[in-house]
Protein backbone atom coordinates (compact mmCIF):
# COMPACT_ATOMS: atom_id res chain seq x y z
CA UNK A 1 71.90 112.25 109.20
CA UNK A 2 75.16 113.99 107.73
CA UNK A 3 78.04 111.71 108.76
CA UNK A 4 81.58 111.46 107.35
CA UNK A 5 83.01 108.02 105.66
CA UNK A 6 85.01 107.37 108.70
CA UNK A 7 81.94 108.14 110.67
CA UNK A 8 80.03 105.92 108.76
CA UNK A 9 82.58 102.76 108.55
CA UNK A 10 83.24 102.64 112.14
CA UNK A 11 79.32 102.83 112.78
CA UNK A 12 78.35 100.08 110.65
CA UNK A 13 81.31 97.58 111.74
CA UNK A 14 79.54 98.19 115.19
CA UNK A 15 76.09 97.72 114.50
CA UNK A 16 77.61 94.62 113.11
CA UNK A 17 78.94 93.57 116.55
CA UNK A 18 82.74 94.28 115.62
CA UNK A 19 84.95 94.76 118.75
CA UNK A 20 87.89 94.35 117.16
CA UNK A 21 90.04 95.51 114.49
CA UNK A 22 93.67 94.76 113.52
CA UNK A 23 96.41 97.07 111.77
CA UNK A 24 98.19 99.90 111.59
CA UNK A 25 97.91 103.20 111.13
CA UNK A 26 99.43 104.99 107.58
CA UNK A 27 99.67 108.08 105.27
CA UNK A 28 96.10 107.49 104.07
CA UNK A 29 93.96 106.16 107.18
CA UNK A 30 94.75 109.18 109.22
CA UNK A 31 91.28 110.33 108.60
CA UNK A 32 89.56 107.19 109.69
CA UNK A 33 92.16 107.26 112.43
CA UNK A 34 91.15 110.56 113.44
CA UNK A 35 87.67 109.68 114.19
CA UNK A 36 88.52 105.96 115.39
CA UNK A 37 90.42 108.05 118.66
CA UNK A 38 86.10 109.00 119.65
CA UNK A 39 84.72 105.42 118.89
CA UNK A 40 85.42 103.43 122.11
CA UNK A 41 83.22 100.72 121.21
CA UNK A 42 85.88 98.89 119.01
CA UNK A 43 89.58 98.11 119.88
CA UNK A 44 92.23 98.62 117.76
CA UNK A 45 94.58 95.91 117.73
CA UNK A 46 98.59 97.45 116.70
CA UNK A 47 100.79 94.94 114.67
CA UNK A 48 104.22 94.76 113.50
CA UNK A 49 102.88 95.09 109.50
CA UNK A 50 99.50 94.80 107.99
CA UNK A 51 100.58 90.78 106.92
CA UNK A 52 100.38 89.75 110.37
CA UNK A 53 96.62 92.19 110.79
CA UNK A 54 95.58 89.33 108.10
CA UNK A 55 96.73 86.58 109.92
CA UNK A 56 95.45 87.80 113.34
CA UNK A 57 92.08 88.63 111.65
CA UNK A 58 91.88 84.89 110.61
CA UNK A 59 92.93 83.23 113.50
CA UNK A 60 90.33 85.51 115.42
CA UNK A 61 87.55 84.54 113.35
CA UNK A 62 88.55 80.88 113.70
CA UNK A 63 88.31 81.51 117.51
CA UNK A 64 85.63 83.49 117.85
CA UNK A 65 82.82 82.58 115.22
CA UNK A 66 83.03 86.27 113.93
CA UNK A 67 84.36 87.86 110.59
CA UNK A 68 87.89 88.77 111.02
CA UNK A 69 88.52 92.41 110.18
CA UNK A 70 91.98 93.80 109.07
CA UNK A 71 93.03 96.95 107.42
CA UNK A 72 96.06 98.78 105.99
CA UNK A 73 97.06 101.80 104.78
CA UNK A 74 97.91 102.73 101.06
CA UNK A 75 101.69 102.10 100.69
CA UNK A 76 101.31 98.36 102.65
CA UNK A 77 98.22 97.72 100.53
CA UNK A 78 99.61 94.38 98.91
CA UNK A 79 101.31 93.25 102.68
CA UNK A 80 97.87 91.24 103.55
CA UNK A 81 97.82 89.36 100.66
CA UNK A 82 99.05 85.97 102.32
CA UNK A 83 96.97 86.19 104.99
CA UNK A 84 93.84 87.58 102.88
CA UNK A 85 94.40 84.22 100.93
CA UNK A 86 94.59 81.55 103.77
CA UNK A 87 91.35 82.82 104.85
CA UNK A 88 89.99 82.62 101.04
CA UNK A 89 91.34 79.29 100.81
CA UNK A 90 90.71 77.98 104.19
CA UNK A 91 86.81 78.99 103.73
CA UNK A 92 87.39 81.54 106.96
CA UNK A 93 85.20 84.94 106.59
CA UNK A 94 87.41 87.72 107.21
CA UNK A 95 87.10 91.54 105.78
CA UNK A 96 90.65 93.31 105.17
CA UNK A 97 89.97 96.99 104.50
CA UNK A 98 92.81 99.34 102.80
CA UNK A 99 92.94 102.66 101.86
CA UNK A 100 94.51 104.17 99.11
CA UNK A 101 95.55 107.31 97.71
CA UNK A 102 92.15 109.43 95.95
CA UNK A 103 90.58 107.34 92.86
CA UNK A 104 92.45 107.98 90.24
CA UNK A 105 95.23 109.78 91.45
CA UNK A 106 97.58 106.77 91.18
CA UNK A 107 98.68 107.75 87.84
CA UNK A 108 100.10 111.09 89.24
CA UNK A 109 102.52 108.86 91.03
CA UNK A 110 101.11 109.66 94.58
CA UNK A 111 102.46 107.77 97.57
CA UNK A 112 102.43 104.28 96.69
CA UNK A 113 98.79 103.91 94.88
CA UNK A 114 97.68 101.02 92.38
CA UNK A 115 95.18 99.07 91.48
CA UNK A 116 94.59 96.68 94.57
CA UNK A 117 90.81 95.58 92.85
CA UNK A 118 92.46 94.14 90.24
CA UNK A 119 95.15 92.25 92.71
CA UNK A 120 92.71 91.04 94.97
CA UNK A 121 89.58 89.95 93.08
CA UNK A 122 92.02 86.90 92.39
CA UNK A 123 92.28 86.06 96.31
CA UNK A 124 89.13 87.22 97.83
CA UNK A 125 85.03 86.38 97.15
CA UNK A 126 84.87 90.06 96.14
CA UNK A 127 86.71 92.88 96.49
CA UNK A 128 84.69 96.03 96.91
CA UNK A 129 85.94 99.77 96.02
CA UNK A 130 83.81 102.58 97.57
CA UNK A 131 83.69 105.78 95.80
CA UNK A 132 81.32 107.60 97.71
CA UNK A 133 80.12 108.12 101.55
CA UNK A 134 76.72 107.53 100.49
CA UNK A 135 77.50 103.98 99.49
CA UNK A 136 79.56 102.47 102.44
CA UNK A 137 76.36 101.13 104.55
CA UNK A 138 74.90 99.18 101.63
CA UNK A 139 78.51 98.01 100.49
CA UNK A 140 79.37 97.11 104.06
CA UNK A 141 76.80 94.85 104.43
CA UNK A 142 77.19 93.31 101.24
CA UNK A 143 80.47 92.69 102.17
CA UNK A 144 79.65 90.76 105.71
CA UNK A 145 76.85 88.98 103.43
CA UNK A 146 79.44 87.78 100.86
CA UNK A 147 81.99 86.90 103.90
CA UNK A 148 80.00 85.05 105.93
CA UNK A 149 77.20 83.47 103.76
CA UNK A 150 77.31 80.19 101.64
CA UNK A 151 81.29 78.91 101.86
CA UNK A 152 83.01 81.25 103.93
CA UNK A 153 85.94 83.49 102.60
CA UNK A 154 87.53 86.80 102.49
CA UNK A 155 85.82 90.13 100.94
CA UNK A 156 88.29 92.76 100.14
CA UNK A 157 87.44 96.62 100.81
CA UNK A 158 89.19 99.38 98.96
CA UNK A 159 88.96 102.91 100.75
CA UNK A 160 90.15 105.91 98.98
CA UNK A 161 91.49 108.15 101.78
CA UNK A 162 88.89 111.05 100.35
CA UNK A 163 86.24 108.95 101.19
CA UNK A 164 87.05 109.02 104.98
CA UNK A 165 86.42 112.24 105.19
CA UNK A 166 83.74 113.07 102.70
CA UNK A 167 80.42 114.19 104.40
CA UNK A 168 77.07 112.44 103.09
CA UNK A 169 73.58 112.03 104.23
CA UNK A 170 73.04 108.46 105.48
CA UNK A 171 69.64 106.79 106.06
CA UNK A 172 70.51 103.31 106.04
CA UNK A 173 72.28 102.67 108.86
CA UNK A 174 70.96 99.46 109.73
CA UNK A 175 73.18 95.60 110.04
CA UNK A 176 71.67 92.35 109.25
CA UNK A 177 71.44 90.74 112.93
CA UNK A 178 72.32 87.28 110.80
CA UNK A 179 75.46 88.54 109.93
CA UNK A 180 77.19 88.73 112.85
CA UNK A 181 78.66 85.34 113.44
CA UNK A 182 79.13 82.73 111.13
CA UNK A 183 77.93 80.74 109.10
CA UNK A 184 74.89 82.89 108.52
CA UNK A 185 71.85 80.96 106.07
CA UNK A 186 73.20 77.66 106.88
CA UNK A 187 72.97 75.23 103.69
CA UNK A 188 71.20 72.43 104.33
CA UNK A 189 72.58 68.71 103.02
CA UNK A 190 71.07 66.27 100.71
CA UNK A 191 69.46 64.07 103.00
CA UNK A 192 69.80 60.69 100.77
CA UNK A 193 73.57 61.70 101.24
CA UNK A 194 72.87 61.74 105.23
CA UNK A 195 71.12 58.79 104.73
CA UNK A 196 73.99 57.28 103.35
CA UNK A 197 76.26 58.67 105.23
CA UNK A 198 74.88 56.89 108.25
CA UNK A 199 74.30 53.12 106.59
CA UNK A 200 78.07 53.45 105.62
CA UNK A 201 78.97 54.27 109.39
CA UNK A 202 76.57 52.01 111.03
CA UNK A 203 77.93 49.15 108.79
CA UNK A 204 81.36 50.21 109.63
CA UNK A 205 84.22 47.48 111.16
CA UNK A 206 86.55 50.06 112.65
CA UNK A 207 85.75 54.02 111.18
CA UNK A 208 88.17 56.81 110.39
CA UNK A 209 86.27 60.27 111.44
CA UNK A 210 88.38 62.81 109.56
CA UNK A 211 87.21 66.76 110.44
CA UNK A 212 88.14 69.47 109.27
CA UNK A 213 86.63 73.50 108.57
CA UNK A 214 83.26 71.85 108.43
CA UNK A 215 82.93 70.25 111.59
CA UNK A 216 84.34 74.27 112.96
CA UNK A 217 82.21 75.80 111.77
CA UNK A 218 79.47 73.90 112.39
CA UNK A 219 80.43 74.55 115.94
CA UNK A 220 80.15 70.31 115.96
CA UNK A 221 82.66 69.13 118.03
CA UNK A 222 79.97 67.54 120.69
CA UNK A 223 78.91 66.17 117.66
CA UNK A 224 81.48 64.29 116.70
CA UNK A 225 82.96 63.33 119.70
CA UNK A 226 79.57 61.35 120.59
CA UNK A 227 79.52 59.95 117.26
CA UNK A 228 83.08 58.38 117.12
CA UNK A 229 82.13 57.18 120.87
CA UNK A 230 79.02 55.16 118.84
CA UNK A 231 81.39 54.20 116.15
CA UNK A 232 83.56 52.48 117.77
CA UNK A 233 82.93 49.11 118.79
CA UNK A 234 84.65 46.92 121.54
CA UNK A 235 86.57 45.23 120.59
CA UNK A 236 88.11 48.34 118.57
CA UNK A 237 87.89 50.42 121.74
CA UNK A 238 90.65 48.15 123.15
């Protein structure tokens, strides 16, 4: 199937479940803008500047047990850095996609180009630069894989606006159905560590249960509201 980059991007953030999107539109995304106006299965979400997309992408992962996805054109292409790095940080999975200017055309001085690889491999799990059509479905789910497997964190996607609009014959348009909500391949704890865990709360005079990311996105809070209720004792209680 021939398919443009565009095409191919907003097809594969559907087949992994995506409904919605935040940014704002730019110089170099009008060609993934152009064929975003005939996908109706995912909602653009406008902000002010592409620092608050990042935010908004991590809050709505927080919220909904998704991946986050942000993006930003070329000459706002450092603007999600803060919130690209409280999702790294906070162990959050959230994608932020932004385009740039054609590969290698940053050192004719056009538009606002540079080397956002190099500035984000410091604050993301990866950070991913697509070259060719071709590659976007393999490198797409790579990037969900990286986001939402193991500890949670942001993947970085670099889009040169060429790409968008490059044709290319696709055969691999296919998701992982794990990696649609996180976390995806669970780890699994040392159970002489649960075992421990438990003789130190069961021996316990009057327990502190401190949660944080963990107990989120475990999706535990059952959990741990019916174990503090079995922690605490009576005379505590009062």
């Amino acid at each position: 199937m021939k398919m443009s980059g565009a095409q191919i991007i907003l097809e594969m953030l559907r087949l992994h479940e995506v409904k919605h999107v935040f940014g704002l539109p730019g110089e170099t995304t009008l060609g993934f803008y152009r064929e975003w106006l005939k996908c109706s299965d995912i909602e653009h979400i406008l902000t002010h500047d592409e620092r608050a997309a990042a935010y908004m992408a991590e809050a709505y992962s927080k919220v909904s047990g998704r991946g986050g996805i942000s993006e930003a054109p070329s000459p706002g292409g450092s603007h999600p850095v803060p919130g690209v790095l409280e999702s790294f940080t906070g162990a959050v999975p959230t994608i932020c996609f932004t385009s740039d200017v054609p590969y290698n055309n940053d050192k004719r001085n056009m538009l606002s180009g540079f080397d956002q690889n190099r500035l984000y491999s410091a604050i993301t799990k990866e950070s991913i630069l697509i070259t060719k059509a071709k590659d976007i479905p393999f490198l797409i789910r790579r990037a969900f894989r990286v986001a939402l497997s193991g500890r949670p964190g942001a993947v970085h996607i670099r889009v040169p606006m060429d790409v968008y609009t490059e044709e290319a014959e696709v055969d691999d348009l296919y998701a992982d159905p794990c990696m649609a909500k996180w976390p995806a391949y669970r780890p699994v704890a040392d159970f002489s560590q649960i075992d421990m865990a438990v003789k130190l709360l069961a021996a316990a005079k009057r327990p502190v249960i401190v949660c944080g990311q963990g107990a989120l996105i475990s999706d535990a809070g059952d959990e741990v509201r019916a174990l503090g209720r079995r922690s605490i004792s009576p005379s505590a209680a009062r």
